[in-house]
Protein backbone atom coordinates (compact mmCIF):
# COMPACT_ATOMS: atom_id res chain seq x y z
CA UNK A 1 -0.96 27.94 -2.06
CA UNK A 2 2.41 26.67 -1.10
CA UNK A 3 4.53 24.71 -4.09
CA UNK A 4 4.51 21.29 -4.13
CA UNK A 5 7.55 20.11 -2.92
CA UNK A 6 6.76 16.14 -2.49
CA UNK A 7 4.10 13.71 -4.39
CA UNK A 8 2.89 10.66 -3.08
CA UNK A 9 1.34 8.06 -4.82
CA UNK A 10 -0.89 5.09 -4.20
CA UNK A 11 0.06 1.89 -7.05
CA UNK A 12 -2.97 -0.51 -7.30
CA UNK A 13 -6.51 1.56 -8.93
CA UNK A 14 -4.13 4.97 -8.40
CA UNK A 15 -0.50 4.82 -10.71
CA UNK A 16 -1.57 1.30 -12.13
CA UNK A 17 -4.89 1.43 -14.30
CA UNK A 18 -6.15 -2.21 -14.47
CA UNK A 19 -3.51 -3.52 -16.26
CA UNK A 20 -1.21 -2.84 -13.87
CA UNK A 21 0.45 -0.43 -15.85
CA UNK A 22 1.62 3.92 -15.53
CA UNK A 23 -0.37 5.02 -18.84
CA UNK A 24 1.78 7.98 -20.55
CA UNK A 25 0.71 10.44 -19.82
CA UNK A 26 1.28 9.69 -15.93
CA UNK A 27 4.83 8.87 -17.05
CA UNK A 28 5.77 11.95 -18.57
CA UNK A 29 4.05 14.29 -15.74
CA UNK A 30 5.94 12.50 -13.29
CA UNK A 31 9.09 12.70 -15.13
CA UNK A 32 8.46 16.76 -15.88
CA UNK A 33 8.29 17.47 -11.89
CA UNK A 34 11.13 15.37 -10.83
CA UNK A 35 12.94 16.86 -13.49
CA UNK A 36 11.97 20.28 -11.69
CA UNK A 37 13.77 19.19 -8.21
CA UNK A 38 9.76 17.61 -6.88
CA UNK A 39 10.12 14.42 -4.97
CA UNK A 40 8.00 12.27 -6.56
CA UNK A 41 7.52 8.83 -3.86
CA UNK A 42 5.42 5.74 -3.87
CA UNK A 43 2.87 5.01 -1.24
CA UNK A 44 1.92 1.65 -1.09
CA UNK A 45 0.51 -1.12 0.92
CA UNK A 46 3.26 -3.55 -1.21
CA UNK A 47 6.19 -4.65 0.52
CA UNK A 48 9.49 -3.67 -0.73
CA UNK A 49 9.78 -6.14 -3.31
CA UNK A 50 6.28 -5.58 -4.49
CA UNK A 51 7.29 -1.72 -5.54
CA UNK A 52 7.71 -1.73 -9.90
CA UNK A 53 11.71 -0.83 -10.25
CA UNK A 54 11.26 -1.67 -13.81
CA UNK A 55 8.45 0.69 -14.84
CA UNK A 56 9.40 3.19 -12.46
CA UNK A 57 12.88 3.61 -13.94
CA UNK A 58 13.89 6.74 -15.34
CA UNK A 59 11.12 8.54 -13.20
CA UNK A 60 13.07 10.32 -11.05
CA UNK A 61 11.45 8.07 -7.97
CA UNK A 62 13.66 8.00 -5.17
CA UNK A 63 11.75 6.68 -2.37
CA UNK A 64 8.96 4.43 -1.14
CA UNK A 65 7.02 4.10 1.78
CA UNK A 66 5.77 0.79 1.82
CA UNK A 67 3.39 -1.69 4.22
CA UNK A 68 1.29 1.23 4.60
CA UNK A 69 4.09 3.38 6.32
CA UNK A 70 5.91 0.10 8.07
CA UNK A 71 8.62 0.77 6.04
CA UNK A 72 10.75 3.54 4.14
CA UNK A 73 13.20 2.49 1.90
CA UNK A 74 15.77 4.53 -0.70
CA UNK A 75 15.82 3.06 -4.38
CA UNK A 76 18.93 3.95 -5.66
CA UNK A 77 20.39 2.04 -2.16
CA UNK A 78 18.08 -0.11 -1.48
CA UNK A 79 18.26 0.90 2.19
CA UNK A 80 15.42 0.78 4.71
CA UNK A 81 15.99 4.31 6.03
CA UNK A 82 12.97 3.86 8.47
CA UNK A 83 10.92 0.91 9.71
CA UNK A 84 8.09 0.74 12.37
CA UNK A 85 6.96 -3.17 13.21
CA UNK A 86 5.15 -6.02 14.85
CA UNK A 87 7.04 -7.71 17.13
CA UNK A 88 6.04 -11.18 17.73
CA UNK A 89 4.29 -10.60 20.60
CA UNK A 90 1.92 -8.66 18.39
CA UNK A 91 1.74 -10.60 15.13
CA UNK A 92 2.22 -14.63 16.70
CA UNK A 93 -1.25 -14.68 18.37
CA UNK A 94 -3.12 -12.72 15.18
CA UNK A 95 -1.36 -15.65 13.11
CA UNK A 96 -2.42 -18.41 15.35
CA UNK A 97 -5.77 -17.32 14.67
CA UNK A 98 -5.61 -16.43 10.78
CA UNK A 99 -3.98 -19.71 10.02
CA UNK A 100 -7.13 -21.63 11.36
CA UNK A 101 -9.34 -19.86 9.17
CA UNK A 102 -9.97 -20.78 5.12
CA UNK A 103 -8.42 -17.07 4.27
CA UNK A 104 -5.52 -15.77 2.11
CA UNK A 105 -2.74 -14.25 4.05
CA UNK A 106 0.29 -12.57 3.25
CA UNK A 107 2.78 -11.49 5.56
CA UNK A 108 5.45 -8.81 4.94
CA UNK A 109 9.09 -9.57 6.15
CA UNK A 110 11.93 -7.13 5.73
CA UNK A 111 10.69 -6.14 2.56
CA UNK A 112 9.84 -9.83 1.03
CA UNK A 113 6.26 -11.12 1.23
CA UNK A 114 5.66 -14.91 2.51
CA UNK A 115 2.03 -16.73 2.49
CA UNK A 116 0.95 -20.37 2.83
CA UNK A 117 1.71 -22.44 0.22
CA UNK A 118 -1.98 -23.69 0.20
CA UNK A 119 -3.16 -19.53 -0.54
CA UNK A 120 -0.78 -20.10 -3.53
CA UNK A 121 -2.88 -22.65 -4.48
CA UNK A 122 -5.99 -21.48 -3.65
CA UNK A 123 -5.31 -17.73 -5.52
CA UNK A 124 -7.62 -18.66 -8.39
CA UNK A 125 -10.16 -18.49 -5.82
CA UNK A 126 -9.92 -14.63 -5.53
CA UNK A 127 -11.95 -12.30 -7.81
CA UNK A 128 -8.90 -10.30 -8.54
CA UNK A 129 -7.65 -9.18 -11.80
CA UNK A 130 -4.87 -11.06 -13.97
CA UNK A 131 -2.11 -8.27 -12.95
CA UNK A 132 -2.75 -8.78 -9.70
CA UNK A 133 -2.90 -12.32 -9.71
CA UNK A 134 0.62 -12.18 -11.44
CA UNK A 135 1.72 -10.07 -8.68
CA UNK A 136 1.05 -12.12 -5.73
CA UNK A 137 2.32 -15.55 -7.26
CA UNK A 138 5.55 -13.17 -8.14
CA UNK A 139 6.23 -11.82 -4.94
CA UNK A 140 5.53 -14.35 -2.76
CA UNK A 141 8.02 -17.28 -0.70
CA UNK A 142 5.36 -19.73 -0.03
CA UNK A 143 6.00 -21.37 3.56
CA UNK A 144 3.78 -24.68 4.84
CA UNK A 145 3.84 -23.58 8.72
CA UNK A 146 3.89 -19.42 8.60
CA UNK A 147 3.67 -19.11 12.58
CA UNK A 148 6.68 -21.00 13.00
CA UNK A 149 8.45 -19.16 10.12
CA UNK A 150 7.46 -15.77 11.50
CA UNK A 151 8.37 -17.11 15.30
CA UNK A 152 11.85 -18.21 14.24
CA UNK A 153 13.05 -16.09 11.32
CA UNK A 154 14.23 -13.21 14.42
CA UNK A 155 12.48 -10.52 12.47
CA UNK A 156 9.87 -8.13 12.34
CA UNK A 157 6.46 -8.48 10.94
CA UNK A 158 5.74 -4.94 8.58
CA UNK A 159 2.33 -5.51 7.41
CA UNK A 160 -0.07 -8.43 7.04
CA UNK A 161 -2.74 -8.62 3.94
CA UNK A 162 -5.77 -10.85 4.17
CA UNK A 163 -7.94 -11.68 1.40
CA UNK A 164 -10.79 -13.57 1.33
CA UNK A 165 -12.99 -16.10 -0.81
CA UNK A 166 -16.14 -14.85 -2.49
CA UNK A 167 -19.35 -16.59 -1.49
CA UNK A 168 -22.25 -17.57 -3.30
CA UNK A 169 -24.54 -15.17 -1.29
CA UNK A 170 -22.60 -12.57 -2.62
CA UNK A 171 -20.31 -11.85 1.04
CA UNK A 172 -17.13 -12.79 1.92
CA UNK A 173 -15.65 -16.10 3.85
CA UNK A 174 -14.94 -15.20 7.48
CA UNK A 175 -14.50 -11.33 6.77
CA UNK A 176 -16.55 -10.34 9.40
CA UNK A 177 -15.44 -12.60 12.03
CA UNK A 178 -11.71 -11.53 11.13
CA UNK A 179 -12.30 -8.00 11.07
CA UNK A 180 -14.26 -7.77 14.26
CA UNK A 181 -11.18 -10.05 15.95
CA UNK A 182 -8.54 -7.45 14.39
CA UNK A 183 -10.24 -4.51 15.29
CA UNK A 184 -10.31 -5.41 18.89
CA UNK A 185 -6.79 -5.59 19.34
CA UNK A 186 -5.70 -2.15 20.13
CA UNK A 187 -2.01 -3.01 19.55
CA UNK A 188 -2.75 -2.94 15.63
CA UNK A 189 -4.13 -0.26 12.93
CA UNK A 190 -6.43 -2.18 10.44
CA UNK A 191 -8.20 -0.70 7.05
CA UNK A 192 -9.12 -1.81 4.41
CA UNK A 193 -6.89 -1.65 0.74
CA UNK A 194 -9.07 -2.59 -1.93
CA UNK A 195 -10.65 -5.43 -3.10
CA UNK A 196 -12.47 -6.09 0.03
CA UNK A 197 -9.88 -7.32 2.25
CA UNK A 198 -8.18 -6.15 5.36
CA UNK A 199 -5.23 -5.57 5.92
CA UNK A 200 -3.36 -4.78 9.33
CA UNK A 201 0.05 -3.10 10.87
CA UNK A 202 1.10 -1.96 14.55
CA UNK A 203 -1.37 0.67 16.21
CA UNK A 204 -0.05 4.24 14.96
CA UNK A 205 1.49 2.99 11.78
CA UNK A 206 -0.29 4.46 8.99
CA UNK A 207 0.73 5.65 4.95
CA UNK A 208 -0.03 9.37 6.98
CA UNK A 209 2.53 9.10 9.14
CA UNK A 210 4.97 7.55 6.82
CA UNK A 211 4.36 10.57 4.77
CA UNK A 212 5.39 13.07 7.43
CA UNK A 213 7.77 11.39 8.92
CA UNK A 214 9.72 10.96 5.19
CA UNK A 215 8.83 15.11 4.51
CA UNK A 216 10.75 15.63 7.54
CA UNK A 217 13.57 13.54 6.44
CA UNK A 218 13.46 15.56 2.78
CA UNK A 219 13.57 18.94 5.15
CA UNK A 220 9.85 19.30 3.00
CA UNK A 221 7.16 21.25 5.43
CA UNK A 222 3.79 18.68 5.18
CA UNK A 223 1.89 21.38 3.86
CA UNK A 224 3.95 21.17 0.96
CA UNK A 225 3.09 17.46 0.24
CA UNK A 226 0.40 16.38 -1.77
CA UNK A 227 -1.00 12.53 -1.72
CA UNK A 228 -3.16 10.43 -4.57
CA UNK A 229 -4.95 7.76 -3.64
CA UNK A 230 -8.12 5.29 -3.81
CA UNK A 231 -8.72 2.96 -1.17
CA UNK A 232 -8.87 2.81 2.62
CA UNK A 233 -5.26 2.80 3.35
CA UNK A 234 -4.70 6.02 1.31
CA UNK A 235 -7.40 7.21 4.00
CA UNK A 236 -4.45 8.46 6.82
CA UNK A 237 -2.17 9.90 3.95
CA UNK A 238 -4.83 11.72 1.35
CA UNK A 239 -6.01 13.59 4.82
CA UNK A 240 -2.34 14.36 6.20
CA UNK A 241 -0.86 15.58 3.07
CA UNK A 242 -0.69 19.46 2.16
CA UNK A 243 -3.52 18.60 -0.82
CA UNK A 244 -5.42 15.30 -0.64
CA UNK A 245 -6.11 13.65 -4.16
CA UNK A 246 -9.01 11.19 -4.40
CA UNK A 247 -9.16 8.79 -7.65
CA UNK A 248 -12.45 9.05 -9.52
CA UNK A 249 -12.52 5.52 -8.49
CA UNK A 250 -12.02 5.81 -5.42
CA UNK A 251 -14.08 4.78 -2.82
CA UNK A 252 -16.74 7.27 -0.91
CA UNK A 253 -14.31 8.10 2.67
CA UNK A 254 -11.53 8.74 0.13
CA UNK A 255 -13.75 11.31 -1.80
CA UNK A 256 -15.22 13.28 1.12
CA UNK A 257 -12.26 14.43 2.74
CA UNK A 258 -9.90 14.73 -0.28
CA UNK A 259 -9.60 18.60 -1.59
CA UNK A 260 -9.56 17.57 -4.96
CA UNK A 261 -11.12 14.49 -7.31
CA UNK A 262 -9.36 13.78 -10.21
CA UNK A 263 -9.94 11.31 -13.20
CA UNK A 264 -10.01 7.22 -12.72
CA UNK A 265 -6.97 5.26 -12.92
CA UNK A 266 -7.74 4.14 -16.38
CA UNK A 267 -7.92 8.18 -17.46
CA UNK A 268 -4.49 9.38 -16.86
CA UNK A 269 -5.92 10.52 -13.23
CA UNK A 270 -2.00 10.65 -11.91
CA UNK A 271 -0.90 12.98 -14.50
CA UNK A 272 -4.27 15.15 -14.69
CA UNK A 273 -3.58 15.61 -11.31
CA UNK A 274 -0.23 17.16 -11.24
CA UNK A 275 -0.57 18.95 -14.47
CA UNK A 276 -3.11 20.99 -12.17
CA UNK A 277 -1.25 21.47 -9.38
CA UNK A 278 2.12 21.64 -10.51
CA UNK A 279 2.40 23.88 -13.49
């Protein structure tokens, strides 16, 4: 088996148990590989400003590939050193739609995440835990019109998150009409990362490819990456990495192609995991 030369890993139900915390025994694993010369990087769906500087610090993380592969950006610069986007050709008629529909949506800008000031409001709504919660209200510039932000701020759209409002017969609010309109569009890639919503970036862009395409940039052959993750946008990168890592938590797809389970998110399943790979 070739060494390990890069780890990539997944932040909500994969580093973060439910608390939203790395438990210790993650955090010293982590710290013993990039100690050895490993690149240890985060793979998340977060934007930029969603990534934890604070409890990452002293890790040895270098790296992040955010949006789900949008966007690849240096810590200790603070540099996007890669970035793959919506124009608004793309992401202005998906809006126009979204906007008229009783959803939460967060769109990713340049590393800074914007939503409607009425989804701040309306957060309480979601059956999401208290770290989360905390999270979004964080991370978030709320904006009252978010087409004509997005149509006028000259930028690119990285990633867009949509959430949606339990019902009382136990589905979703609009999910299916939103995902069926989404998946259509063969200009976009849409999964699903956790907590049952949907999230969506240009066609191609994918935490896989942000993988390889930051290996290549590390001079790091892919078969010498390994990936941990849960959810549906940890699909693309659990399968292109070297060694696959599903969660115990995570969800069946994640499972069945992954070349190794470890323990759940609230049992150290980060650091079992490279303790067994990375002696």
């Amino acid at each position: 088996m070739t060494d390990i030369k890069l780890v990539a890993l997944d932040l909500d139900g994969t580093l973060f148990n439910s608390n939203g915390k790395i438990t210790e025994k993650t955090r010293q694993e982590i710290k013993r590989i990039t100690d050895q010369g490993v690149h240890v990087v985060i793979s998340t769906g977060r934007p930029y400003n969603g990534v934890p500087f604070e409890q990452i610090k002293g890790l040895g993380i270098d790296y992040a590939i955010t949006t789900n592969g949008a966007a690849i950006y240096q810590i200790s610069t603070n540099e996007c050193i890669y970035e793959n986007c919506m124009d608004f050709d793309i992401a202005g008629p998906i809006i126009e739609f979204l906007v008229s529909k009783e959803i939460h949506i967060d769109t990713y800008i340049d590393g800074e995440g914007y939503t409607l000031e009425r989804c701040r409001k309306d957060l309480v709504r979601l059956p999401l835990e208290g770290a989360m919660k905390e999270y979004i209200l964080a991370t978030r510039t709320p904006v009252e019109d978010l087409y004509s932000y997005v149509r006028d701020c000259g930028k690119k759209v990285q990633k867009m998150t949509l959430n949606f409002y339990p019902q009382p017969d136990g589905t979703r609010l609009h999910r299916e009409e939103v995902r069926l309109f989404l998946e259509a569009n063969p200009a976009i890639e849409t999964v699903c990362g956790g907590f049952s919503n949907l999230e969506f970036s240009k066609a191609g862009v994918n935490k896989g490819e942000g993988l390889l395409h930051l290996a290549e940039l590390l001079s790091v052959p892919a078969d010498a990456t390994m990936a941990i993750g849960d959810s549906g946008n940890d699909y693309s990168i659990v399968k292109a990495a070297g060694i696959g890592v599903a969660m115990d938590n995570a969800s069946d797809d994640i499972k069945e192609i992954a070349d190794y389970i470890t323990t759940s998110n609230e049992e150290d399943g980060v650091g079992v995991a490279i303790a067994h790979f990375i002696p």
